[in-house]
N, C-alpha and C. Protein backbone atom coordinates (compact mmCIF):
# COMPACT_ATOMS: atom_id res chain seq x y z
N UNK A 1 -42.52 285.23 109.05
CA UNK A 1 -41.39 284.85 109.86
C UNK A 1 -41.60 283.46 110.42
N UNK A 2 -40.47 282.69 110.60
CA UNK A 2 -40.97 281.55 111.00
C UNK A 2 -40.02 281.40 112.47
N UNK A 3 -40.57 280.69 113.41
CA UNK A 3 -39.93 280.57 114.55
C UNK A 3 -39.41 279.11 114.87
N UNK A 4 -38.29 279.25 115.79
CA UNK A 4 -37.70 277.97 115.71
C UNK A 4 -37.51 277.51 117.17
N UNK A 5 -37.63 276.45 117.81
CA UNK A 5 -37.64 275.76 118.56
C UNK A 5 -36.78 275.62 119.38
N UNK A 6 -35.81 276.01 120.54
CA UNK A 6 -34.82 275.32 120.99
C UNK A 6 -34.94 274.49 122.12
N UNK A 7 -34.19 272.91 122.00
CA UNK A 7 -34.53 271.95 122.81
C UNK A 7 -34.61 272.49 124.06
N UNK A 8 -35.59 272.03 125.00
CA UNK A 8 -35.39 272.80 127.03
C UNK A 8 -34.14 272.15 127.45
N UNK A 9 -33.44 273.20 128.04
CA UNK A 9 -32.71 272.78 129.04
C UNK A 9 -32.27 272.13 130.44
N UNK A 10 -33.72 272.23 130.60
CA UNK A 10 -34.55 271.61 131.74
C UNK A 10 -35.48 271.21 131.32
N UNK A 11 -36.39 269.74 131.82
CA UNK A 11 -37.48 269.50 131.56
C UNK A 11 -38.45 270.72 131.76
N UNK A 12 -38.67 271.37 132.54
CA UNK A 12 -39.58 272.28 132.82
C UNK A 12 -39.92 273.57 132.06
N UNK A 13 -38.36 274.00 131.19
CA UNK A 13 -37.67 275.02 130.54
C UNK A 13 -38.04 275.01 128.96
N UNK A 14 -38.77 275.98 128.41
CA UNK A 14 -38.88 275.76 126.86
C UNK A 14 -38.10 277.25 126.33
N UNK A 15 -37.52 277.37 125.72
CA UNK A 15 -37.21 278.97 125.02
C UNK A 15 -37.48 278.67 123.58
N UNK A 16 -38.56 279.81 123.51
CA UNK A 16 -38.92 279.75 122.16
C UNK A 16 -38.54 281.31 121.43
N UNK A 17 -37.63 281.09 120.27
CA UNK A 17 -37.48 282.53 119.68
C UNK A 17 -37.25 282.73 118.17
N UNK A 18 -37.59 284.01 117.67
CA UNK A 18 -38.12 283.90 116.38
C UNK A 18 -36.65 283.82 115.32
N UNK A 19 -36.42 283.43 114.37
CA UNK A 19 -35.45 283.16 113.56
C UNK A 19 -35.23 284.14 113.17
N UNK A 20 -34.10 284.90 112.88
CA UNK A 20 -33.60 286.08 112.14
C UNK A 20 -33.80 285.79 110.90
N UNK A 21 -34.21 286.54 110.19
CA UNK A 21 -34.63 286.50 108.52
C UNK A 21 -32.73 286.58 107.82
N UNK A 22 -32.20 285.99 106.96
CA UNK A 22 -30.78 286.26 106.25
C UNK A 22 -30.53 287.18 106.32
N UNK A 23 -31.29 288.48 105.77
CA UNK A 23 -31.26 289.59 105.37
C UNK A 23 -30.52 290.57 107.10
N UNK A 24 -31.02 290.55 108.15
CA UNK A 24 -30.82 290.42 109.07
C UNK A 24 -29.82 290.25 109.30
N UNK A 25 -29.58 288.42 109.16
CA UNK A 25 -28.24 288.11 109.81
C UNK A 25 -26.95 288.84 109.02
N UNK A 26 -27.34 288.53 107.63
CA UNK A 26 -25.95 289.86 106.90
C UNK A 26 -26.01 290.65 106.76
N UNK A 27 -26.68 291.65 107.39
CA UNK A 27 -26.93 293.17 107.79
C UNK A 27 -25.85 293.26 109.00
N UNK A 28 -26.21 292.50 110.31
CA UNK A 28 -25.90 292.12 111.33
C UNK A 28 -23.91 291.61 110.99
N UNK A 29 -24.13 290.65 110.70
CA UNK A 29 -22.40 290.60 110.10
C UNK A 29 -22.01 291.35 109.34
N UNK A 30 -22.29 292.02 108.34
CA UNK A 30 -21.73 293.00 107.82
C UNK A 30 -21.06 294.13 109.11
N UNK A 31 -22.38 294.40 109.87
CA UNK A 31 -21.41 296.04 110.82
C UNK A 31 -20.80 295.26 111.45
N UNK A 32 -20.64 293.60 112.07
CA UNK A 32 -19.17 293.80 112.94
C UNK A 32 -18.07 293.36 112.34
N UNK A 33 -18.22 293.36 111.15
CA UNK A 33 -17.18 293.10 110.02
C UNK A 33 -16.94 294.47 109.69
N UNK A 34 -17.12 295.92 109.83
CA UNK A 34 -17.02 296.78 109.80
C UNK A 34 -16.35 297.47 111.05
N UNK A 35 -16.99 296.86 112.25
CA UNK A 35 -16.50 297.38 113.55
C UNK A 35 -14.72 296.69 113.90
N UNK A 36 -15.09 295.51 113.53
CA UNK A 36 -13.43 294.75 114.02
C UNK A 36 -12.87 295.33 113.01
N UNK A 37 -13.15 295.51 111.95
CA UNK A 37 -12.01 296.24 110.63
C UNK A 37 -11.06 297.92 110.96
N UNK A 38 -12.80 298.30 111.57
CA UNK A 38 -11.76 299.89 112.54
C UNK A 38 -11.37 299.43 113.73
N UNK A 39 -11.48 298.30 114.42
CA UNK A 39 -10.78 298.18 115.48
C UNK A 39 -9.14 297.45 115.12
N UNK A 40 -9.21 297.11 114.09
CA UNK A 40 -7.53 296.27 114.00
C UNK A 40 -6.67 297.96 113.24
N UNK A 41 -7.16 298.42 112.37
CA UNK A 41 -6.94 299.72 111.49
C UNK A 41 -5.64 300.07 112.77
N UNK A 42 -6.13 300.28 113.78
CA UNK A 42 -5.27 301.09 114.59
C UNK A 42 -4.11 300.32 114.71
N UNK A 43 -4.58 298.95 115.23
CA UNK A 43 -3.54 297.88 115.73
C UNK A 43 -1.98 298.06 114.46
N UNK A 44 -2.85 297.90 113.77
CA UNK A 44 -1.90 297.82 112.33
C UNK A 44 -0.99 298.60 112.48
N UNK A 45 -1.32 300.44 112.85
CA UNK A 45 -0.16 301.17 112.63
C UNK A 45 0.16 301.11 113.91
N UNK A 46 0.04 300.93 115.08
CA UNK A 46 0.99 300.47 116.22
C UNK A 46 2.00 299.88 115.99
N UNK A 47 1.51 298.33 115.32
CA UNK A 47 2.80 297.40 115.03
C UNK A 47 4.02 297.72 114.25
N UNK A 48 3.26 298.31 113.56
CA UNK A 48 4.24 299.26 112.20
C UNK A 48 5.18 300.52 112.95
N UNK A 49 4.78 301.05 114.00
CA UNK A 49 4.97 301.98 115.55
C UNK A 49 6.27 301.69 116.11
N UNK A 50 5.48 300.06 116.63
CA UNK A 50 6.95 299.52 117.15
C UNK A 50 7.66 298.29 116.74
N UNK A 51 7.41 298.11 115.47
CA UNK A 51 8.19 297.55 114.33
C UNK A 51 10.16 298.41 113.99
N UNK A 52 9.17 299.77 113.64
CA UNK A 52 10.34 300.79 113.30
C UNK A 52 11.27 301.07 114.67
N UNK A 53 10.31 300.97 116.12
CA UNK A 53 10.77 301.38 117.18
C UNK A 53 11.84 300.36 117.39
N UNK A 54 11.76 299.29 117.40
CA UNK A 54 12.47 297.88 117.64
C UNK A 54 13.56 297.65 116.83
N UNK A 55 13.61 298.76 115.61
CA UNK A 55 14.66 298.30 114.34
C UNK A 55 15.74 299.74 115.11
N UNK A 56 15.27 301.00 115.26
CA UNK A 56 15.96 301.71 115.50
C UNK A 56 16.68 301.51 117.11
N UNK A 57 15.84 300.63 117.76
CA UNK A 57 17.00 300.23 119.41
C UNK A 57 17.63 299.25 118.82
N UNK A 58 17.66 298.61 117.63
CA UNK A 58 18.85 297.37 117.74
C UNK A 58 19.83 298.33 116.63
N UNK A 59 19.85 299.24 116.32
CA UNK A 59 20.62 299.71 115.65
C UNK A 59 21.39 300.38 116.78
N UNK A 60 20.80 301.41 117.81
CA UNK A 60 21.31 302.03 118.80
C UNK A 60 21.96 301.03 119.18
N UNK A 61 21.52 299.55 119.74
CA UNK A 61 22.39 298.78 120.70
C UNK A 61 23.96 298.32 119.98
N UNK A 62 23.95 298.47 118.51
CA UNK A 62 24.70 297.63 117.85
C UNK A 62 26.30 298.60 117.61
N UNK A 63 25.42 300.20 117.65
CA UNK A 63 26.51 301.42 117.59
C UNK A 63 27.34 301.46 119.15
N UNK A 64 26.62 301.28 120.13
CA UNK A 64 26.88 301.35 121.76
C UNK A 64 27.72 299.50 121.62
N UNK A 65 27.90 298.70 120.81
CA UNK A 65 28.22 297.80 121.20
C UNK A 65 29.81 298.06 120.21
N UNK A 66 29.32 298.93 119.33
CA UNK A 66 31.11 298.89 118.41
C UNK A 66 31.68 300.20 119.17
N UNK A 67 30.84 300.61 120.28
CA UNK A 67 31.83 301.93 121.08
C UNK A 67 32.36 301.31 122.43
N UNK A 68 31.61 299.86 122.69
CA UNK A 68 32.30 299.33 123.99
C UNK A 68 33.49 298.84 123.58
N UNK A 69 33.70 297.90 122.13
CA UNK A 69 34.64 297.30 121.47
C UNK A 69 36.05 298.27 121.31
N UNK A 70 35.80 299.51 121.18
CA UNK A 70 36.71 300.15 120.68
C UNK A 70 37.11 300.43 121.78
N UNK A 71 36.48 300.77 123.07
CA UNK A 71 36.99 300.91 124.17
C UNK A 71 38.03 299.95 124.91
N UNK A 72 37.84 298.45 124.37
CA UNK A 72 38.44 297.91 125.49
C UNK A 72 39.91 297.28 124.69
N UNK A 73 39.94 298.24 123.77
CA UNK A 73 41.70 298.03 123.12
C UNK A 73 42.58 298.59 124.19
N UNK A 74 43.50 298.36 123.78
CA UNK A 74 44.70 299.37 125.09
C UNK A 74 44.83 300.28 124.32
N UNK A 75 45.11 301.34 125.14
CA UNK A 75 45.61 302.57 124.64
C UNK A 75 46.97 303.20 124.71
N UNK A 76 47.50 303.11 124.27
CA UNK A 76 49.10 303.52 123.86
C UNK A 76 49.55 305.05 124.21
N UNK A 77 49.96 305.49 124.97
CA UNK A 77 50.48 306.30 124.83
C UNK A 77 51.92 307.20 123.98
N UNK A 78 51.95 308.28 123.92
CA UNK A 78 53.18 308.62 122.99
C UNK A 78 54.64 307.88 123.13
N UNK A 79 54.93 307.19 124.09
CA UNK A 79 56.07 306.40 124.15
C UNK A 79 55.67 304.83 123.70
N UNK A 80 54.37 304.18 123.62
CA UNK A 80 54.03 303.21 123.06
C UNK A 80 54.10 302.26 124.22
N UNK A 81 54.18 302.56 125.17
CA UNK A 81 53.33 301.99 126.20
C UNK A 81 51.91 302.17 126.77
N UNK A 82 51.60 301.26 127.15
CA UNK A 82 50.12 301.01 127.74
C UNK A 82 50.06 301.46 129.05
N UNK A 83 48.83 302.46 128.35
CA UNK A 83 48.35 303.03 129.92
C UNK A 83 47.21 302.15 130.73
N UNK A 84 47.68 302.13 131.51
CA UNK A 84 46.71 301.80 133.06
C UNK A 84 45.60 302.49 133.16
N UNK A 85 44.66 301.66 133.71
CA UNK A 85 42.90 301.95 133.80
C UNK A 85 42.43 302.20 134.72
């Protein structure tokens, strides 16, 4: 193993620590390339959650918006006058 040097941060200050061998370091990246992969997994079908959620309220808003429309025609009664509101 070989160890590597890091400059002091203070004159007084030395930290000395041993180099991770490769093997190591992509052992090491591999599991949190594994861990963030099950952590988005979920995210994914949330969005997809309220993707569909977001398509079905603008559909609701769009049916509630052709029932306000229809509402604010006049309404005729059997002599073909307009009734009062």
């Amino acid at each position: 193993m070989s160890w590597v040097r890091i400059p002091p941060a203070a004159p007084a200050v030395c930290i000395v620590r041993k180099a991770m061998p490769i093997d190591e370091r992509l052992d090491r990246l591999t599991e949190r390339h594994e861990a963030l992969t099950q952590s988005v997994e979920p995210m994914n079908h949330e969005i997809a959650q309220l993707a569909a959620t977001a398509k079905q309220d603008g559909d609701n808003i769009r049916a509630l918006a052709r029932i306000a429309k229809i509402h604010e025609r006049p309404i005729d009664d059997a002599r073909g006058r307009r009734r009062c509101r």
